[in-house]
PDB file of N, CA and C in Angstrom:
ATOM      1  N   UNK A   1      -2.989 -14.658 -56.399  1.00  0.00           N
ATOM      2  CA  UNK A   1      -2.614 -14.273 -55.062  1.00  0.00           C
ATOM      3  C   UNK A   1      -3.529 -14.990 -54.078  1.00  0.00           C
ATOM      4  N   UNK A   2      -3.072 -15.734 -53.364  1.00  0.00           N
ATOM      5  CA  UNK A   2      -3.404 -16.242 -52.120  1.00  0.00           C
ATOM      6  C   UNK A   2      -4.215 -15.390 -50.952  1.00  0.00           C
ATOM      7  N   UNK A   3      -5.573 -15.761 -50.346  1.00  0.00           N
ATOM      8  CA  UNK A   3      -5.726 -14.980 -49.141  1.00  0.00           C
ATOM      9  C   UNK A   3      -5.848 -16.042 -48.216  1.00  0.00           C
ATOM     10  N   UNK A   4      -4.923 -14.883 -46.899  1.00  0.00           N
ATOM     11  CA  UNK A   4      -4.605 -15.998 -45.774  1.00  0.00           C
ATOM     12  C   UNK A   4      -5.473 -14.971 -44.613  1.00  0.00           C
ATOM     13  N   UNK A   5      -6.194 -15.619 -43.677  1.00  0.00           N
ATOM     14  CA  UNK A   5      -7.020 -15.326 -42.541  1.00  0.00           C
ATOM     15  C   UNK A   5      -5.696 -14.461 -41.809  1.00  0.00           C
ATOM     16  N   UNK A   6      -6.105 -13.422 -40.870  1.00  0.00           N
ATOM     17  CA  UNK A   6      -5.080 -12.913 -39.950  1.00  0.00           C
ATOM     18  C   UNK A   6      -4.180 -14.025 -39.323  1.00  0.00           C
ATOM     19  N   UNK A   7      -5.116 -15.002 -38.624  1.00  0.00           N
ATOM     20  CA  UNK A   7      -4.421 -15.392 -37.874  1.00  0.00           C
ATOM     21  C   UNK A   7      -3.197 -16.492 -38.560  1.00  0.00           C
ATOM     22  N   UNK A   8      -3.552 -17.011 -40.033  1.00  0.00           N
ATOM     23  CA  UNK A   8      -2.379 -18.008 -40.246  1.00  0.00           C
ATOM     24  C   UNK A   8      -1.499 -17.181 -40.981  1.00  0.00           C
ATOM     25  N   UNK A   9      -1.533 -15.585 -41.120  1.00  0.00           N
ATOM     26  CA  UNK A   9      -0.343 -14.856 -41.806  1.00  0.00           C
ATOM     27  C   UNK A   9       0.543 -14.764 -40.462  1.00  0.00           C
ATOM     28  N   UNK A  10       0.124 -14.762 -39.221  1.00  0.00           N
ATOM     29  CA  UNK A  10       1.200 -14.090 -38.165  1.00  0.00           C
ATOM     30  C   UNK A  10       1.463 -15.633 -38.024  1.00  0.00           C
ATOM     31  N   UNK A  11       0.944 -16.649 -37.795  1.00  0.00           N
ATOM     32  CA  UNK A  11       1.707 -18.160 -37.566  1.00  0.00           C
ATOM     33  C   UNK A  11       2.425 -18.230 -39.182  1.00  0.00           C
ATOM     34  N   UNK A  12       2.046 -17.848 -40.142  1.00  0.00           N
ATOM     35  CA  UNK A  12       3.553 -18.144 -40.944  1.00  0.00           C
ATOM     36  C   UNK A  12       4.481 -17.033 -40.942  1.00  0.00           C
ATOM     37  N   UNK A  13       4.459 -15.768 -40.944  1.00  0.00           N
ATOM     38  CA  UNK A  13       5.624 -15.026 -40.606  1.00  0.00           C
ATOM     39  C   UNK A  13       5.949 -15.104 -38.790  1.00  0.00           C
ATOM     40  N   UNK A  14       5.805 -15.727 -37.786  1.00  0.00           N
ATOM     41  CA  UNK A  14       6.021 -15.845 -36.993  1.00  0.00           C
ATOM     42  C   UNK A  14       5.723 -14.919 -35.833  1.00  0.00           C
ATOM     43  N   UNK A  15       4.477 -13.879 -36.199  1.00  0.00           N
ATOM     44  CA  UNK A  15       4.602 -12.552 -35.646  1.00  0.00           C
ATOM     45  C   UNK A  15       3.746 -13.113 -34.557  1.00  0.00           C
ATOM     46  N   UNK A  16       3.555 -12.766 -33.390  1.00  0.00           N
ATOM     47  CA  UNK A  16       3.162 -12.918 -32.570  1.00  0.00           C
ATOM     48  C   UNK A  16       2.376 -11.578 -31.571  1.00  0.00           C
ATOM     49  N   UNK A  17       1.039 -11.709 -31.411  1.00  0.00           N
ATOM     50  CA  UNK A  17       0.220 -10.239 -30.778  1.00  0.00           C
ATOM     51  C   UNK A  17      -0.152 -11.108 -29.246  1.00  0.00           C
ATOM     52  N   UNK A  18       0.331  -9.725 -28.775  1.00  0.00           N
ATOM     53  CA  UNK A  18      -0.494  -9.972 -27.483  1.00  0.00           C
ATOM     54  C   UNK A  18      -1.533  -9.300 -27.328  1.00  0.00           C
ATOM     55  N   UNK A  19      -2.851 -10.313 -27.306  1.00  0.00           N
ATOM     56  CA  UNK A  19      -3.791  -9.627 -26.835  1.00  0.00           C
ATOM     57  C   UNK A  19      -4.300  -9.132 -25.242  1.00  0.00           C
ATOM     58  N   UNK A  20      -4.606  -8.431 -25.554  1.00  0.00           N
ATOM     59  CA  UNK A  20      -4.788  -7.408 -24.157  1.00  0.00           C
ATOM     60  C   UNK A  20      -5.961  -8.950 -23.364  1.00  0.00           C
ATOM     61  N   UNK A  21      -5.439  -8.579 -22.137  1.00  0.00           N
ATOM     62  CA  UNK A  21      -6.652  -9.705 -21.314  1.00  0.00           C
ATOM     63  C   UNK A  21      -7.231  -8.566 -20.496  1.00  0.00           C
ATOM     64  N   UNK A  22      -8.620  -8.360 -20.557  1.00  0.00           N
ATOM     65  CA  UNK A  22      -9.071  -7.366 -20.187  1.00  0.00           C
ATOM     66  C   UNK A  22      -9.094  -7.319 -18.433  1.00  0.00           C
ATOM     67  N   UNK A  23      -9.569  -8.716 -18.137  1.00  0.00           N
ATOM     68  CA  UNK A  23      -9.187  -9.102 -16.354  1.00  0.00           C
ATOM     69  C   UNK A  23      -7.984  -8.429 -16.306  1.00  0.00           C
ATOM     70  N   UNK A  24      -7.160  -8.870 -16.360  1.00  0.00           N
ATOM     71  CA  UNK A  24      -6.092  -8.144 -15.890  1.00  0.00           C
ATOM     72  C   UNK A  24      -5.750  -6.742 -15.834  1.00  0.00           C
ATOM     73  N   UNK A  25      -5.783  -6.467 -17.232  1.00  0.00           N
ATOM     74  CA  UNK A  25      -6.434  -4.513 -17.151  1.00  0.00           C
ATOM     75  C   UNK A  25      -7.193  -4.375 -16.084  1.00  0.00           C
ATOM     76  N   UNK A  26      -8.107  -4.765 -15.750  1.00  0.00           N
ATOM     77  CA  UNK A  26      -8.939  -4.388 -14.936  1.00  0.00           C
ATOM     78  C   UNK A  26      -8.834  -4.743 -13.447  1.00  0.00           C
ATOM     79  N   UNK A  27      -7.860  -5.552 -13.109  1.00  0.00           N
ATOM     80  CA  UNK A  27      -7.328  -5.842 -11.653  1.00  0.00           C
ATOM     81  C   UNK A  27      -6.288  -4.409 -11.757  1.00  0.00           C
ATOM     82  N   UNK A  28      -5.564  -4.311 -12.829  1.00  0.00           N
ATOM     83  CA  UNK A  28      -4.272  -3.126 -12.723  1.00  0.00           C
ATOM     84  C   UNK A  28      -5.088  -2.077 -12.529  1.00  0.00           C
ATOM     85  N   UNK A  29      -5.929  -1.267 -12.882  1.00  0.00           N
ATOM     86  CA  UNK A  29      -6.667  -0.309 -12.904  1.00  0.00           C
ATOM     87  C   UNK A  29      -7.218  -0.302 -11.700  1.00  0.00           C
ATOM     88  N   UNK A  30      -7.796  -1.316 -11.111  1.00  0.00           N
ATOM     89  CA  UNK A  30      -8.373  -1.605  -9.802  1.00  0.00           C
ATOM     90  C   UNK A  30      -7.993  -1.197  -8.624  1.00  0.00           C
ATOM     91  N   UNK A  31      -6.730  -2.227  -8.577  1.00  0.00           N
ATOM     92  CA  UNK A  31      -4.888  -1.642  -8.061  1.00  0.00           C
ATOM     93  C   UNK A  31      -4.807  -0.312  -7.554  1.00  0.00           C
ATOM     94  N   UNK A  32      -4.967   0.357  -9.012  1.00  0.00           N
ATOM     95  CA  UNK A  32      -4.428   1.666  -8.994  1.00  0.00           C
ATOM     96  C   UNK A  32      -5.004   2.331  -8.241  1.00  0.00           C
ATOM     97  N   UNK A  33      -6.191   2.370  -8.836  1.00  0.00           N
ATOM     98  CA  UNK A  33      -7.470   3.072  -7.580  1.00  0.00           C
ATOM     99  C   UNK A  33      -7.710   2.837  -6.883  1.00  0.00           C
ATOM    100  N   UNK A  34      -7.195   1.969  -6.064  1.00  0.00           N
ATOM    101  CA  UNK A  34      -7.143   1.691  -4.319  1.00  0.00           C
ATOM    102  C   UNK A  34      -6.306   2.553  -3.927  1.00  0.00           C
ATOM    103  N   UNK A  35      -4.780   2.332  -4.464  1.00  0.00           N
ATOM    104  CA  UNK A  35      -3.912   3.262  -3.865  1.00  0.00           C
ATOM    105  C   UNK A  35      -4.091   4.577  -4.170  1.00  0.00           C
ATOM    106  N   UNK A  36      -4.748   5.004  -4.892  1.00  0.00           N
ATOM    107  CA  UNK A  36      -4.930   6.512  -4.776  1.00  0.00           C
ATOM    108  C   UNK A  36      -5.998   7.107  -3.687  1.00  0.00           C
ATOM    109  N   UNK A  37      -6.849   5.839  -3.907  1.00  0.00           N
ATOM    110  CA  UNK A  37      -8.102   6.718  -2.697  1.00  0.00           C
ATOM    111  C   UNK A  37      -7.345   6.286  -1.163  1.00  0.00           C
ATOM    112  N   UNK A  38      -6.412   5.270  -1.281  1.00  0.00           N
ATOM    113  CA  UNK A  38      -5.584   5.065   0.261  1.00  0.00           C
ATOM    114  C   UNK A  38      -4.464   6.368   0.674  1.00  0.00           C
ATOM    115  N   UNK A  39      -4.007   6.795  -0.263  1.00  0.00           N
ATOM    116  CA  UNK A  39      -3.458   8.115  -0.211  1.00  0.00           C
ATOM    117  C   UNK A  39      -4.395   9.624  -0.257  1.00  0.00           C
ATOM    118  N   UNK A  40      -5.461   9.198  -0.723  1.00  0.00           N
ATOM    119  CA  UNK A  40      -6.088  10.658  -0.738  1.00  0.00           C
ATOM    120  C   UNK A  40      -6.823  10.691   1.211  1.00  0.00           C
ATOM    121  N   UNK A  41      -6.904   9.332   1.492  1.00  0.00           N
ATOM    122  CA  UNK A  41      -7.820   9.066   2.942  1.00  0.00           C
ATOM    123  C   UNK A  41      -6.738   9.612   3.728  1.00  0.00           C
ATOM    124  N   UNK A  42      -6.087   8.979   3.670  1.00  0.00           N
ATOM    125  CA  UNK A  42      -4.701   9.322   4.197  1.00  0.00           C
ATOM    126  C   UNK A  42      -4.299  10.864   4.489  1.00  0.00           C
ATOM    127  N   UNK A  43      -4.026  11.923   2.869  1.00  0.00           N
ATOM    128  CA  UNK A  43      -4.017  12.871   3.036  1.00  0.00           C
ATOM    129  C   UNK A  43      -5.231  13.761   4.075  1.00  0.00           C
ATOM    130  N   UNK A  44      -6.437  13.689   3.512  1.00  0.00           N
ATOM    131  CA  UNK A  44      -7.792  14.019   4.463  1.00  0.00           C
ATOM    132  C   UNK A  44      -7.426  14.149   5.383  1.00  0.00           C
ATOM    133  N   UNK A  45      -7.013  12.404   6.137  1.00  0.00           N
ATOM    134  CA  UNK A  45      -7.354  12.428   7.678  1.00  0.00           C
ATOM    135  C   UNK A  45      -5.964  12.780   8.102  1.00  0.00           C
ATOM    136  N   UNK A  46      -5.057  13.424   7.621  1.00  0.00           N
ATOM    137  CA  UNK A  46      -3.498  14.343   8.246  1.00  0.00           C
ATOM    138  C   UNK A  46      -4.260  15.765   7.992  1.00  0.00           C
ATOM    139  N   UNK A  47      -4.915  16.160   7.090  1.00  0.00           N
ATOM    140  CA  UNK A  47      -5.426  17.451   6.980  1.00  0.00           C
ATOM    141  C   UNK A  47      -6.448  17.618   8.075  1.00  0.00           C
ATOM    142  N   UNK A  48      -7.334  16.799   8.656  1.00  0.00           N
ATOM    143  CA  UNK A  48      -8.161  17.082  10.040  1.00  0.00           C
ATOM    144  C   UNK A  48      -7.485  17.222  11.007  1.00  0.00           C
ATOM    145  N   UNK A  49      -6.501  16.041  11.455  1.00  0.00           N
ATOM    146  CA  UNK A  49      -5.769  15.834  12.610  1.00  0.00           C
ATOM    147  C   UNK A  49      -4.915  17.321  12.523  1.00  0.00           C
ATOM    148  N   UNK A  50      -4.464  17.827  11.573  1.00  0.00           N
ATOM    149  CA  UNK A  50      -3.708  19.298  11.541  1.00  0.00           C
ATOM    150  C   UNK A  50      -4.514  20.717  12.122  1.00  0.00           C
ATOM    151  N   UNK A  51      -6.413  20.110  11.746  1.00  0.00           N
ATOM    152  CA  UNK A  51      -6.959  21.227  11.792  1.00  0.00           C
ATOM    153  C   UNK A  51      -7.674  20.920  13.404  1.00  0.00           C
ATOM    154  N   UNK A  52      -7.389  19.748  13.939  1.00  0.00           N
ATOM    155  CA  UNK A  52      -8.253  19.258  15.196  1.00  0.00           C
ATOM    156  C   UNK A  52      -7.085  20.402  16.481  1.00  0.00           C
ATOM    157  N   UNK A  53      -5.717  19.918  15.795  1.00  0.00           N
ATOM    158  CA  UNK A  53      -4.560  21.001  16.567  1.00  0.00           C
ATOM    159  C   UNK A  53      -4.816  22.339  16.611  1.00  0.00           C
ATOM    160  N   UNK A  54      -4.802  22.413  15.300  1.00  0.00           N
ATOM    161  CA  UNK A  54      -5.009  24.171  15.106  1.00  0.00           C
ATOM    162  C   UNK A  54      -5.805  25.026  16.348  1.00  0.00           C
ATOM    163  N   UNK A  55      -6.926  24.127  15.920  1.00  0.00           N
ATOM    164  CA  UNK A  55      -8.203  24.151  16.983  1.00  0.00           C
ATOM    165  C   UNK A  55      -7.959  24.306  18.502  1.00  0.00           C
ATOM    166  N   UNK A  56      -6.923  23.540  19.030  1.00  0.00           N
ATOM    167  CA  UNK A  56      -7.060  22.976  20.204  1.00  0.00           C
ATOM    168  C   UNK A  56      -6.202  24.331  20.701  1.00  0.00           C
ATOM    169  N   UNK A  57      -5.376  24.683  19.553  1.00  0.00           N
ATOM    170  CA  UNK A  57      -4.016  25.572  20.400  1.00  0.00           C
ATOM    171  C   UNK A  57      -4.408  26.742  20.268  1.00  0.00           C
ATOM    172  N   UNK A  58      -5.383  27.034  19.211  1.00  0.00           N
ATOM    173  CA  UNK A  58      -5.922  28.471  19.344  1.00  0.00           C
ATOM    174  C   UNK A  58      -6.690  28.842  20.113  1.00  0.00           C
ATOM    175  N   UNK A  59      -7.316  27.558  20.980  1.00  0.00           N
ATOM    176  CA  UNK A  59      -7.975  28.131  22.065  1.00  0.00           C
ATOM    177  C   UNK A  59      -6.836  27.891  23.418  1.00  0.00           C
ATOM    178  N   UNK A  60      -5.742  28.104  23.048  1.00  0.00           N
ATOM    179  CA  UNK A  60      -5.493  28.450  24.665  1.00  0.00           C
ATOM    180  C   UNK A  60      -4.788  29.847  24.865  1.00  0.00           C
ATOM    181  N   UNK A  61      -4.080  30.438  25.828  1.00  0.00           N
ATOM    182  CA  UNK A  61      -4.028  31.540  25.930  1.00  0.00           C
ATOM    183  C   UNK A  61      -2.800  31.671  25.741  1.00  0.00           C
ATOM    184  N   UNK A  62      -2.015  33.102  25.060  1.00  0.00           N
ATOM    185  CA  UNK A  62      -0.977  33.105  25.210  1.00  0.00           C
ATOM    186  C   UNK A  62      -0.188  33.027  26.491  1.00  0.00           C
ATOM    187  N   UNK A  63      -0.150  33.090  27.703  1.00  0.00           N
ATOM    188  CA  UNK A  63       0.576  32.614  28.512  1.00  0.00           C
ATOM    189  C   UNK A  63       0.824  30.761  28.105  1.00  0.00           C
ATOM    190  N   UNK A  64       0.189  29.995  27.889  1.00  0.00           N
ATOM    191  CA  UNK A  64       0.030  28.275  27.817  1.00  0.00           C
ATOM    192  C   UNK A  64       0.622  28.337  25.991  1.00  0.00           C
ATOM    193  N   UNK A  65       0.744  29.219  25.794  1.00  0.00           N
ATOM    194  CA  UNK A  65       1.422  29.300  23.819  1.00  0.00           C
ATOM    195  C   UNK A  65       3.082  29.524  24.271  1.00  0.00           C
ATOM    196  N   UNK A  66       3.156  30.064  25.030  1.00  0.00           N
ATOM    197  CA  UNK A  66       4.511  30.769  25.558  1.00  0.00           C
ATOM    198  C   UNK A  66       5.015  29.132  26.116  1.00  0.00           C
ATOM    199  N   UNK A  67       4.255  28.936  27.340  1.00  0.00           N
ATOM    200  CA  UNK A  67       5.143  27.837  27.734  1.00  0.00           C
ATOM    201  C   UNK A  67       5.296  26.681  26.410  1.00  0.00           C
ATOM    202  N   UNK A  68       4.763  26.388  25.899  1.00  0.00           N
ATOM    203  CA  UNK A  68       5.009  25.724  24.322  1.00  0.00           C
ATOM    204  C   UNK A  68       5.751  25.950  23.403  1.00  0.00           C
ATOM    205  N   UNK A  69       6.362  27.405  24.251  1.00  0.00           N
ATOM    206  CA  UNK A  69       7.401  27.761  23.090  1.00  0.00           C
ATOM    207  C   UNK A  69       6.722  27.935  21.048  1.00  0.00           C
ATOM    208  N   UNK A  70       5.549  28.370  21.637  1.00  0.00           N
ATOM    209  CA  UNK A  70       5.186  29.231  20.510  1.00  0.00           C
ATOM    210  C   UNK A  70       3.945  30.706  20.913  1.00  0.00           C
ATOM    211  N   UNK A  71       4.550  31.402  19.237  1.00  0.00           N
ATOM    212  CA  UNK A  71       3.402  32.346  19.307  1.00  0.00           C
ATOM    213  C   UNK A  71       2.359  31.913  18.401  1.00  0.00           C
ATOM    214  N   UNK A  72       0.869  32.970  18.470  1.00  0.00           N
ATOM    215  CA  UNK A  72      -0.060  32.140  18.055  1.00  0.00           C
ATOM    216  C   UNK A  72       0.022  32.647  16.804  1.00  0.00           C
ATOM    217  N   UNK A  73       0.931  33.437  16.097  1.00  0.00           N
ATOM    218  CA  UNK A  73       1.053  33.429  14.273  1.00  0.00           C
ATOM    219  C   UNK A  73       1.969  32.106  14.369  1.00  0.00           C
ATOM    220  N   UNK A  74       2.580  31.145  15.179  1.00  0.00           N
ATOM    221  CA  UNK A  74       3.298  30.287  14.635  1.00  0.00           C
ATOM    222  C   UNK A  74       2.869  29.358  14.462  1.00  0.00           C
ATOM    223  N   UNK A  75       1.220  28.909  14.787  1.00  0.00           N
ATOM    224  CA  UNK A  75       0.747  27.574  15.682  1.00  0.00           C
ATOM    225  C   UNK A  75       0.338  27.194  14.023  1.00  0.00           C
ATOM    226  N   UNK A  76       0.057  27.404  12.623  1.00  0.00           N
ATOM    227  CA  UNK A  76       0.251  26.964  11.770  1.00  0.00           C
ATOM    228  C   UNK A  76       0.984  26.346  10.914  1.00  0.00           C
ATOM    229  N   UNK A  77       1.734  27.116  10.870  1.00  0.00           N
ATOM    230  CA  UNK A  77       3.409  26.968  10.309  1.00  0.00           C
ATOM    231  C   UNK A  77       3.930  25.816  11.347  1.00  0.00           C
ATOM    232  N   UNK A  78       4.025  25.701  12.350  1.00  0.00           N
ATOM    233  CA  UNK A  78       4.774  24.937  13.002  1.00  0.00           C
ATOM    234  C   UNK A  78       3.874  22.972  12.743  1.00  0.00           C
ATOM    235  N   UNK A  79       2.536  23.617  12.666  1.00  0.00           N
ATOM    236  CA  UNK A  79       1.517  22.167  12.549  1.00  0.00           C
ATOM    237  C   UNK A  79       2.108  21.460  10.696  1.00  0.00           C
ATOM    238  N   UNK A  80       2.156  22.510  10.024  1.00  0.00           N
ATOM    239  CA  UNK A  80       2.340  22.282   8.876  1.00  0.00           C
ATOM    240  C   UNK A  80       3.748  21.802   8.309  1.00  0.00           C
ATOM    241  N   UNK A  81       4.408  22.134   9.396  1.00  0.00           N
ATOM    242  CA  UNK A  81       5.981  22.115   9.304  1.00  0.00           C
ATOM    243  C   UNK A  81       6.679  22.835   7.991  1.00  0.00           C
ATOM    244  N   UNK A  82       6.314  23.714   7.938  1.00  0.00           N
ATOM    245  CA  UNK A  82       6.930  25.248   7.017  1.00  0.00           C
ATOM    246  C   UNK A  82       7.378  25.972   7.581  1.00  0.00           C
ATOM    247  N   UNK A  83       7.578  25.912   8.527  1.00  0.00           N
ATOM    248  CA  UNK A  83       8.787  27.192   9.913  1.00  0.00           C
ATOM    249  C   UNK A  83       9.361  25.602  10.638  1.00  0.00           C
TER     250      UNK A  83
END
């Protein structure tokens, strides 16, 4: 019985491996984790700007809530857009 090295058994049965190129893994992975921390910044800074409102409308009075056409149990729900 014959021994053949890995690599000239897959060049005579024709099999062919792709080896992983790790650069590239590692640009895809890279990739990835940009866009997640660009979506998590993202989320954050809509979650301040929601709470900078909150802020702003709970300090005014209900007469200035009224002309806004809200009450002040709504001034959440309405920032959040769930009512």
């Amino acid at each position: 019985m014959e021994m053949h090295s890995r690599q000239s058994l897959y060049e005579i049965h024709g099999i062919s491996i792709e080896r992983r190129r790790p650069r590239l893994v590692a640009r895809l992975l890279t990739a990835r984790i940009a866009v997640f921390m660009t979506k998590v910044k993202r989320t954050i800074e809509a979650e301040l700007a929601i709470r900078r409102a909150m802020t702003e409308l709970a300090e005014m009075d209900d007469h200035m809530l009224r002309d806004l056409g809200l009450h002040r149990s709504d001034i959440e729900g309405r920032l959040r857009g769930s009512e």
